[in-house]
N, C-alpha and C. Protein backbone atom coordinates (compact mmCIF):
# COMPACT_ATOMS: atom_id res chain seq x y z
N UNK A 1 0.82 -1.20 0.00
CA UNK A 1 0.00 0.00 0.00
C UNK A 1 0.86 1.26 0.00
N UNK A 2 2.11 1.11 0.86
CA UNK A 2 2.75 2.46 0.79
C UNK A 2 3.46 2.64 -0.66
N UNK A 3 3.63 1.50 -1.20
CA UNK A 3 4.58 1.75 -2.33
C UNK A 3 3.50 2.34 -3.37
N UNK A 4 2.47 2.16 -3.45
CA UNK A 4 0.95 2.78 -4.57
C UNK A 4 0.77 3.90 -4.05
N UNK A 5 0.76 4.34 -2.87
CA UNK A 5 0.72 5.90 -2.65
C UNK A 5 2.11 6.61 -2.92
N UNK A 6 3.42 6.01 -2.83
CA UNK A 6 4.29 6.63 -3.26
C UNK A 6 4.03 6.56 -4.80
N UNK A 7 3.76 5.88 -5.58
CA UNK A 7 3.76 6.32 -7.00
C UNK A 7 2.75 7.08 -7.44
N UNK A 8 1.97 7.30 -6.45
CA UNK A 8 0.58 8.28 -7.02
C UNK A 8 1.20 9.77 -6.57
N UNK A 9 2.35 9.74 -5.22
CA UNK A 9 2.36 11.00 -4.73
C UNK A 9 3.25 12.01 -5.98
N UNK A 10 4.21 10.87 -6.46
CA UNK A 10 5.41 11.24 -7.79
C UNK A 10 4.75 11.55 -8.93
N UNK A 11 3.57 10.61 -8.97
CA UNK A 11 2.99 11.39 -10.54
C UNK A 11 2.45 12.54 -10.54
N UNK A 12 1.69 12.90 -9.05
CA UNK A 12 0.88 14.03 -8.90
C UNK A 12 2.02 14.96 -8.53
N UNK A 13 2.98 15.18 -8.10
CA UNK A 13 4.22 15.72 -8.40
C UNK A 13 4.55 16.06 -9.62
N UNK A 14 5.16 15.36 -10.61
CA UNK A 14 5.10 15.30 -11.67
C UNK A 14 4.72 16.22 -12.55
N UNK A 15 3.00 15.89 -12.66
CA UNK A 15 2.05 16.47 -13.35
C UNK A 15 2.20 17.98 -13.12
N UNK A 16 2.31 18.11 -12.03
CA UNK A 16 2.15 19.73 -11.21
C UNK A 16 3.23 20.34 -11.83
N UNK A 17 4.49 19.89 -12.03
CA UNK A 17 5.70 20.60 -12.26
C UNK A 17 5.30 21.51 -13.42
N UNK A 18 5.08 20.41 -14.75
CA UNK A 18 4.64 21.65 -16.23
C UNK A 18 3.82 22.75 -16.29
N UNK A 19 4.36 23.93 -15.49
CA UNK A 19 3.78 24.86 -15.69
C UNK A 19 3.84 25.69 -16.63
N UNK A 20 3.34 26.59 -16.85
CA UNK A 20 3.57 27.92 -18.60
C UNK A 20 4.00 28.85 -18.16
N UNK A 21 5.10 29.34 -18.50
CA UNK A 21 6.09 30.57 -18.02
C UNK A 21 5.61 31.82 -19.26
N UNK A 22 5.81 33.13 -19.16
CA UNK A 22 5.46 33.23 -20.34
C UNK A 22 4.31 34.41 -20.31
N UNK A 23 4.08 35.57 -20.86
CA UNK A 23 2.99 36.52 -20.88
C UNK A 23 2.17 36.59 -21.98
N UNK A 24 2.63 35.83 -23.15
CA UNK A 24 1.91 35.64 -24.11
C UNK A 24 0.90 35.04 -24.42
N UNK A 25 -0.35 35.58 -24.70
CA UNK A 25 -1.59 34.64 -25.10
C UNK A 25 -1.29 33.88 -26.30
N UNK A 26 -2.08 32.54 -25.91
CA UNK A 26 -2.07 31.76 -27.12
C UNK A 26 -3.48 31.35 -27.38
N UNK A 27 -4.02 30.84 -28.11
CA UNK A 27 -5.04 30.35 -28.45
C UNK A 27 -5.56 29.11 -27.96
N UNK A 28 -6.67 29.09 -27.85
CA UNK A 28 -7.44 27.42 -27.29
C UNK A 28 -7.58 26.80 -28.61
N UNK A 29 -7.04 25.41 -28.20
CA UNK A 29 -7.43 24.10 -28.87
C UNK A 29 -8.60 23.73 -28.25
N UNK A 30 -8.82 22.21 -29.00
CA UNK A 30 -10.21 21.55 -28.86
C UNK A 30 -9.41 21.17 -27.05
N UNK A 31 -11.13 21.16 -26.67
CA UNK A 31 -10.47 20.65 -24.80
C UNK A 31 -10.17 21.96 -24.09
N UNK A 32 -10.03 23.41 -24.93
CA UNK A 32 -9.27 23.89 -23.80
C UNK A 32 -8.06 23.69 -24.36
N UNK A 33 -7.41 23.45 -24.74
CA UNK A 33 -5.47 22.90 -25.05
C UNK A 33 -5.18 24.00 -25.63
N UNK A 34 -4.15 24.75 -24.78
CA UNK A 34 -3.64 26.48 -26.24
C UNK A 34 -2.89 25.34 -27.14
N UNK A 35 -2.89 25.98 -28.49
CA UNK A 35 -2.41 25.08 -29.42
C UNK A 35 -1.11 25.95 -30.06
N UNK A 36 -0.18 25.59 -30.10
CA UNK A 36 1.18 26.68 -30.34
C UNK A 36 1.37 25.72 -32.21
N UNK A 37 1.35 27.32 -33.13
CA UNK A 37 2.02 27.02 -34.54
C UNK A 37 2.86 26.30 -34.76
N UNK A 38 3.81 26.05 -33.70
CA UNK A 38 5.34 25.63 -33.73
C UNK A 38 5.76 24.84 -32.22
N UNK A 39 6.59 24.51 -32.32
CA UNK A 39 6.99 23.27 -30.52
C UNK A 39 8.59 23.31 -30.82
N UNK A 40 9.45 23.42 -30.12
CA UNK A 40 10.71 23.87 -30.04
C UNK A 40 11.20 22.67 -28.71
N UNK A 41 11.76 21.55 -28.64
CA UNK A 41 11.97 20.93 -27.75
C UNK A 41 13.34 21.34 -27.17
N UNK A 42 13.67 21.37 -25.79
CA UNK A 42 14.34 22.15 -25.36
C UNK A 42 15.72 20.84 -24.59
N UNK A 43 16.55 20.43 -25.19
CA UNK A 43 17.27 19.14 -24.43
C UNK A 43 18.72 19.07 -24.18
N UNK A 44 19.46 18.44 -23.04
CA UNK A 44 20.72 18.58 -22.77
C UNK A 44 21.84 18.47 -23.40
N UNK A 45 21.32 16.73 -24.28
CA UNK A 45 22.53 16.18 -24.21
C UNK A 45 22.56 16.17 -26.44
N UNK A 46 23.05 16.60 -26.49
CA UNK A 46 23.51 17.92 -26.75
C UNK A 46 22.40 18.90 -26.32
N UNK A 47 23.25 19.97 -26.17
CA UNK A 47 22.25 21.23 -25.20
C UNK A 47 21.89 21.85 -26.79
N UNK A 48 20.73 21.40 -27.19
CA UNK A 48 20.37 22.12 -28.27
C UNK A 48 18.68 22.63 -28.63
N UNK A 49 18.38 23.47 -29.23
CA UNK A 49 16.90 23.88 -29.58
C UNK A 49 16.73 23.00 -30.66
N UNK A 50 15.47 22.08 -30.79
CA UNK A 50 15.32 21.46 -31.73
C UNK A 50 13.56 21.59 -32.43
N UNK A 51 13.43 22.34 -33.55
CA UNK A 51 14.54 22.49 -33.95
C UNK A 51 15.03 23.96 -34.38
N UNK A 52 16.20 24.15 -34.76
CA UNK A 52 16.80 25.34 -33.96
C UNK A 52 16.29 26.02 -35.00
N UNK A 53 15.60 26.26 -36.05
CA UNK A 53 15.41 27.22 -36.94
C UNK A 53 14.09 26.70 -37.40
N UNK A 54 12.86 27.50 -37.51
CA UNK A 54 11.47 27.35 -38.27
C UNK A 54 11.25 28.90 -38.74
N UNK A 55 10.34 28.42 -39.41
CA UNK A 55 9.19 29.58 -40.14
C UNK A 55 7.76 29.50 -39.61
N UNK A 56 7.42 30.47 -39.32
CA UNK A 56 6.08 30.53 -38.76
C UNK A 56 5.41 31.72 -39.94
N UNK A 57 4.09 32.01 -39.39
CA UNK A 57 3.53 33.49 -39.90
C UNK A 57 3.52 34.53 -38.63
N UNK A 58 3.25 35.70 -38.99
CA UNK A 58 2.74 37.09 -37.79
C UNK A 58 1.65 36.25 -37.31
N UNK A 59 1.37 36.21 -35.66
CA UNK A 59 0.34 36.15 -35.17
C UNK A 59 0.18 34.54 -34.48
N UNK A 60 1.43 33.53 -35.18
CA UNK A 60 1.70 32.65 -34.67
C UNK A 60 2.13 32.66 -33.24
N UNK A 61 1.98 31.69 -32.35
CA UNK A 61 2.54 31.10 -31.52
C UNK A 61 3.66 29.75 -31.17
N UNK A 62 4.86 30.22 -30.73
CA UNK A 62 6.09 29.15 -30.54
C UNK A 62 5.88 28.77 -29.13
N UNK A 63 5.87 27.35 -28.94
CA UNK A 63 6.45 26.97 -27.43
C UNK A 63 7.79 26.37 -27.58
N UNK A 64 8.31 26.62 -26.47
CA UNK A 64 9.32 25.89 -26.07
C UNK A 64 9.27 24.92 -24.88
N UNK A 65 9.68 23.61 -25.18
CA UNK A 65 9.56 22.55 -24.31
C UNK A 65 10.97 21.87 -23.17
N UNK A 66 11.17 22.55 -22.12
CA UNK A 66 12.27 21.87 -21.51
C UNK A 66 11.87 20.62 -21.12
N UNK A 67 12.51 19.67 -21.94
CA UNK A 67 12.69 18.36 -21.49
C UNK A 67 13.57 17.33 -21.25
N UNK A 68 14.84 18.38 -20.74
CA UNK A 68 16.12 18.18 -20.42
C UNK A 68 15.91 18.09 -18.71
N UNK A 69 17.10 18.01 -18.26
CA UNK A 69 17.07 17.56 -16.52
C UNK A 69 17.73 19.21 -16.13
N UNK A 70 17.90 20.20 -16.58
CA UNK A 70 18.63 21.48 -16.51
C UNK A 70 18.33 22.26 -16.48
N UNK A 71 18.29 23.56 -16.50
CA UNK A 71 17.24 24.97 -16.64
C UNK A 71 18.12 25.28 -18.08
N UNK A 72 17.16 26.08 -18.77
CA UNK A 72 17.67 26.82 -19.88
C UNK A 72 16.46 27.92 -19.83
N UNK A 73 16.73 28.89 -21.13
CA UNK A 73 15.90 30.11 -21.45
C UNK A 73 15.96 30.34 -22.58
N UNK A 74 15.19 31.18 -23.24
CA UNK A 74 15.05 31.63 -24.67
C UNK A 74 15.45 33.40 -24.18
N UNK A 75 16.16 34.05 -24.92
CA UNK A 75 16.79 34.90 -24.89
C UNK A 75 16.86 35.91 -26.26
N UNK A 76 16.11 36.54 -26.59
CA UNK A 76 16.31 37.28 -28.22
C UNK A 76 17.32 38.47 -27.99
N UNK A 77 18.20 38.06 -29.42
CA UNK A 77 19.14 39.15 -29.38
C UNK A 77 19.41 39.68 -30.14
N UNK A 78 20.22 40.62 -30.84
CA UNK A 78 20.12 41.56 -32.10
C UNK A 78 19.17 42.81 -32.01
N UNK A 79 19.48 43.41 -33.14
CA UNK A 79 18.51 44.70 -33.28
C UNK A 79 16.99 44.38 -33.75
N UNK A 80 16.70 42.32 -33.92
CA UNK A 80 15.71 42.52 -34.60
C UNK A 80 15.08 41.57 -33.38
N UNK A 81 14.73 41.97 -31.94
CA UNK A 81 14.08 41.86 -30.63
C UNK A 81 13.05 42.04 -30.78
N UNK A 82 11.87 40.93 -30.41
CA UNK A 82 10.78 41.10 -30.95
C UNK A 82 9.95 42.17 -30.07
N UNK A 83 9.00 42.86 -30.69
CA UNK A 83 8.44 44.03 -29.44
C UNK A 83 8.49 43.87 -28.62
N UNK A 84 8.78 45.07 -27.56
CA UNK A 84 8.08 44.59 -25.98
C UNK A 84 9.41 43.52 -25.75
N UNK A 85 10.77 43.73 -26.01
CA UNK A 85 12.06 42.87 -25.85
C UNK A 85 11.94 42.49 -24.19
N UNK A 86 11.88 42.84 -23.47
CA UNK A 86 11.73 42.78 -22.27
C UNK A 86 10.74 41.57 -21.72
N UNK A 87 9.27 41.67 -22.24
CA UNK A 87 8.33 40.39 -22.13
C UNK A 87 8.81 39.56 -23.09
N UNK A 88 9.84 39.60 -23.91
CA UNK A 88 9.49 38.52 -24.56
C UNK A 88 10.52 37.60 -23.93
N UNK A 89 11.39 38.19 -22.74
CA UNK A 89 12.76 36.83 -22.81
C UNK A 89 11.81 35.95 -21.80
N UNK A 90 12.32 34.44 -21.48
CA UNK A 90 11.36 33.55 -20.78
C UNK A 90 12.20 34.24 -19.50
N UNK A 91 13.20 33.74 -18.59
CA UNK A 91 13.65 33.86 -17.67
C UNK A 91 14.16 32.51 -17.48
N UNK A 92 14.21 31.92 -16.63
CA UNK A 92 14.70 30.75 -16.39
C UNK A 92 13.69 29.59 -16.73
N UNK A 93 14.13 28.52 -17.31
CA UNK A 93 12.16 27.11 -17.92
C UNK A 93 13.45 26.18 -16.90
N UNK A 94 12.44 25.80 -16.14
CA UNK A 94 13.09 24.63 -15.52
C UNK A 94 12.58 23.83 -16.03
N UNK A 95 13.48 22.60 -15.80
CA UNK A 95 13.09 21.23 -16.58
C UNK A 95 11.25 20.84 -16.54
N UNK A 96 11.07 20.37 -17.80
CA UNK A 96 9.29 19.79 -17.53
C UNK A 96 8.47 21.47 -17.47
N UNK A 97 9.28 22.10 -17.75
CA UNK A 97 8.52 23.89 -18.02
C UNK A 97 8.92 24.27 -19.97
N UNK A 98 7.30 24.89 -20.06
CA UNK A 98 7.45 25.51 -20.87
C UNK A 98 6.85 27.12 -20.79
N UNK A 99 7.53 27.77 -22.32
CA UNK A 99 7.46 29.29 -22.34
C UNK A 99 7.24 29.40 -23.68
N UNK A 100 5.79 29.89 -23.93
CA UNK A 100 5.25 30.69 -25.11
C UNK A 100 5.37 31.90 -25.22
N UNK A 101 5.37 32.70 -26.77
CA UNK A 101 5.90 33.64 -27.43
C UNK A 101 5.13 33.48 -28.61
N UNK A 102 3.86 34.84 -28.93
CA UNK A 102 3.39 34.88 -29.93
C UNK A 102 4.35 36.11 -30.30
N UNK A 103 4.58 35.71 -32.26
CA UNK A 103 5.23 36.75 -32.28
C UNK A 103 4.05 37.56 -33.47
N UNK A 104 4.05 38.63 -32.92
CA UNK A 104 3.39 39.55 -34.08
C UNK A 104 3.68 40.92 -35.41
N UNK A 105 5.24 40.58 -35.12
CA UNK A 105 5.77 41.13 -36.51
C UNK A 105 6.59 40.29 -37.50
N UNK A 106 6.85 40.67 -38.92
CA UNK A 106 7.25 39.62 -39.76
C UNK A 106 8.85 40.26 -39.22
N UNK A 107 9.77 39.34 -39.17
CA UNK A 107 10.89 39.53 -39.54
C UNK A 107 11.69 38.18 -39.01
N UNK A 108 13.01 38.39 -38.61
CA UNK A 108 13.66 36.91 -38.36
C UNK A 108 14.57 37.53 -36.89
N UNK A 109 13.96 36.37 -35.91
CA UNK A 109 14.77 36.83 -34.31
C UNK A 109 15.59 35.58 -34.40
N UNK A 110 16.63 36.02 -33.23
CA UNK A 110 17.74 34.50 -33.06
C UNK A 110 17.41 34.92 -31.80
N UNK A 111 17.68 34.15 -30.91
CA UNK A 111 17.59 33.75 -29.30
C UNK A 111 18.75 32.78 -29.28
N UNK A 112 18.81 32.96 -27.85
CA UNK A 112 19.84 32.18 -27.28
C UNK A 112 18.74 31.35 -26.28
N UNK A 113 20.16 30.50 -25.25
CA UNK A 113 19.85 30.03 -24.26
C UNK A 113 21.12 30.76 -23.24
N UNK A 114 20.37 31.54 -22.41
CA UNK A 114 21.80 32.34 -21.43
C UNK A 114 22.96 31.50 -21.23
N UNK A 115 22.45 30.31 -20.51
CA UNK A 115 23.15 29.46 -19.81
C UNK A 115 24.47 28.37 -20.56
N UNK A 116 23.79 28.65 -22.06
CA UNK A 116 24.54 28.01 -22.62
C UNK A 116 25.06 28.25 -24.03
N UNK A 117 25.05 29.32 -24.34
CA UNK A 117 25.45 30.25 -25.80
C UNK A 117 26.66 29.57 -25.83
N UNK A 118 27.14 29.88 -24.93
CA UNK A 118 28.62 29.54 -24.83
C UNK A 118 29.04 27.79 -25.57
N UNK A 119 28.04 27.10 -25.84
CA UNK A 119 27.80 25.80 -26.14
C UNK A 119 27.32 25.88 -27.78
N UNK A 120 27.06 26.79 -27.98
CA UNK A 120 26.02 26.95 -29.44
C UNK A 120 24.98 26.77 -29.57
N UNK A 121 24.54 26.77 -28.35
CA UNK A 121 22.86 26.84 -27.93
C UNK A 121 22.35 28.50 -28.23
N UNK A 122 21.74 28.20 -30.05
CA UNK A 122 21.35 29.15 -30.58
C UNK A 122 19.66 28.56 -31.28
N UNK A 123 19.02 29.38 -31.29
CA UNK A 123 18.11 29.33 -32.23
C UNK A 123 17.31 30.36 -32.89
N UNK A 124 16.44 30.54 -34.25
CA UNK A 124 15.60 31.58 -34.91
C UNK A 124 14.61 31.19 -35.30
N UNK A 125 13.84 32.07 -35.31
CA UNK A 125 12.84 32.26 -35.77
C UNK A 125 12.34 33.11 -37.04
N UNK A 126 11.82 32.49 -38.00
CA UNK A 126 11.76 33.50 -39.50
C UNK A 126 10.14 33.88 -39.19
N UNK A 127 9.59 34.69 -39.08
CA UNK A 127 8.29 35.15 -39.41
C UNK A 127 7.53 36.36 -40.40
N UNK A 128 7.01 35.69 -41.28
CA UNK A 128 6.22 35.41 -42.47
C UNK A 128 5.51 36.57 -42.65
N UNK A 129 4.71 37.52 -42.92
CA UNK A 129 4.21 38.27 -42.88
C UNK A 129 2.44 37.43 -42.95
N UNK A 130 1.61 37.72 -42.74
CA UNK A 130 0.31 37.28 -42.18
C UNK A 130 -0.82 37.56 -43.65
N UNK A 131 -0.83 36.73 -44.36
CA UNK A 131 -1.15 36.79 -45.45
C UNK A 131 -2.66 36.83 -45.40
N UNK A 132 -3.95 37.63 -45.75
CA UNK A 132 -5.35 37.49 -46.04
C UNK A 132 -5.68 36.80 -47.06
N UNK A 133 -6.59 35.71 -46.37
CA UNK A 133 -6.97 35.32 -47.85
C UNK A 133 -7.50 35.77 -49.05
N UNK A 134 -7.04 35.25 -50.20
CA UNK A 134 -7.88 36.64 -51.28
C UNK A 134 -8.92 35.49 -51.43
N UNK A 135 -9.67 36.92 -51.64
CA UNK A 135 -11.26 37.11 -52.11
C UNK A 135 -11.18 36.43 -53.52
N UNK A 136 -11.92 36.04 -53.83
CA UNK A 136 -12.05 35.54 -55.16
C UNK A 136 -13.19 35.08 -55.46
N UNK A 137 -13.88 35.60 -56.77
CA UNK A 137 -15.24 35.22 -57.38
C UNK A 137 -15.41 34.41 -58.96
N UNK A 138 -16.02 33.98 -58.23
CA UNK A 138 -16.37 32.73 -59.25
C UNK A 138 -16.78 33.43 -60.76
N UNK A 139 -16.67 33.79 -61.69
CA UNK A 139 -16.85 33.96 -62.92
C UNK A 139 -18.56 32.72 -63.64
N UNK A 140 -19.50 33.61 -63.48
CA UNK A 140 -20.93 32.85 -63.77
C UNK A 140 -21.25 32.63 -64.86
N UNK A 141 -20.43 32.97 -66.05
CA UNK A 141 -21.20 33.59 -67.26
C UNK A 141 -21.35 32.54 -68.37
């Protein structure tokens, strides 16, 4: 009996840890689930963003997934900092944490990971400009 409450106490542990770091709204999926454009897995061994370079559109949402045993961060750097540079860095994602980032201008950011630049723990982001769908009419004649 004690050993079934210890594995219920670890999962409910567990579960609790993945919290959302992060000021950015994202959108609801079916369920309730925010549903992110993009998923960025975040891992030690090699300490790398995977994967380290996508394309999204304006208005998309990126998560990043630590699922390494380590803390890391997303960090934007350059002159091309996405608005609001300040909300957008995560701070520290401890392991089993993630940090969303809608971005809403087109251009291309690189981020780091603080902790580990020094490693080549780099990644970017290209974003697309937010295309309307065209209108288009059917020709009746």
């Amino acid at each position: 009996m004690h050993r079934v409450l210890a594995v219920v106490a670890t999962a409910t542990a567990v579960a609790g840890f993945g919290c959302q770091t992060g000021s950015s709204p994202v959108t609801s999926g079916p369920g309730g689930r925010q549903e992110p454009a993009a998923v960025v897995v975040i891992s030690d061994a090699p300490a790398e963003f995977m994967p380290s370079a996508l394309t999204i559109r304006a208005g998309d949402t990126v998560e990043w997934r630590n699922t390494g045993g380590i803390a890391h961060s997303v960090e934007f750097v350059g002159e091309a900092a996405p608005e609001g540079a300040a909300s957008s860095q995560s701070g520290i994602i401890a392991p089993n944490e993630i940090y969303t980032y809608t971005f809403k201008a087109p251009g291309t950011y690189t981020y780091v990971c603080q902790f580990h630049v020094i490693n080549g723990m780099i990644g970017k982001v290209v974003v697309l400009a937010d295309e309307p769908a065209s209108a288009t009419t059917a020709d009746t004649r």
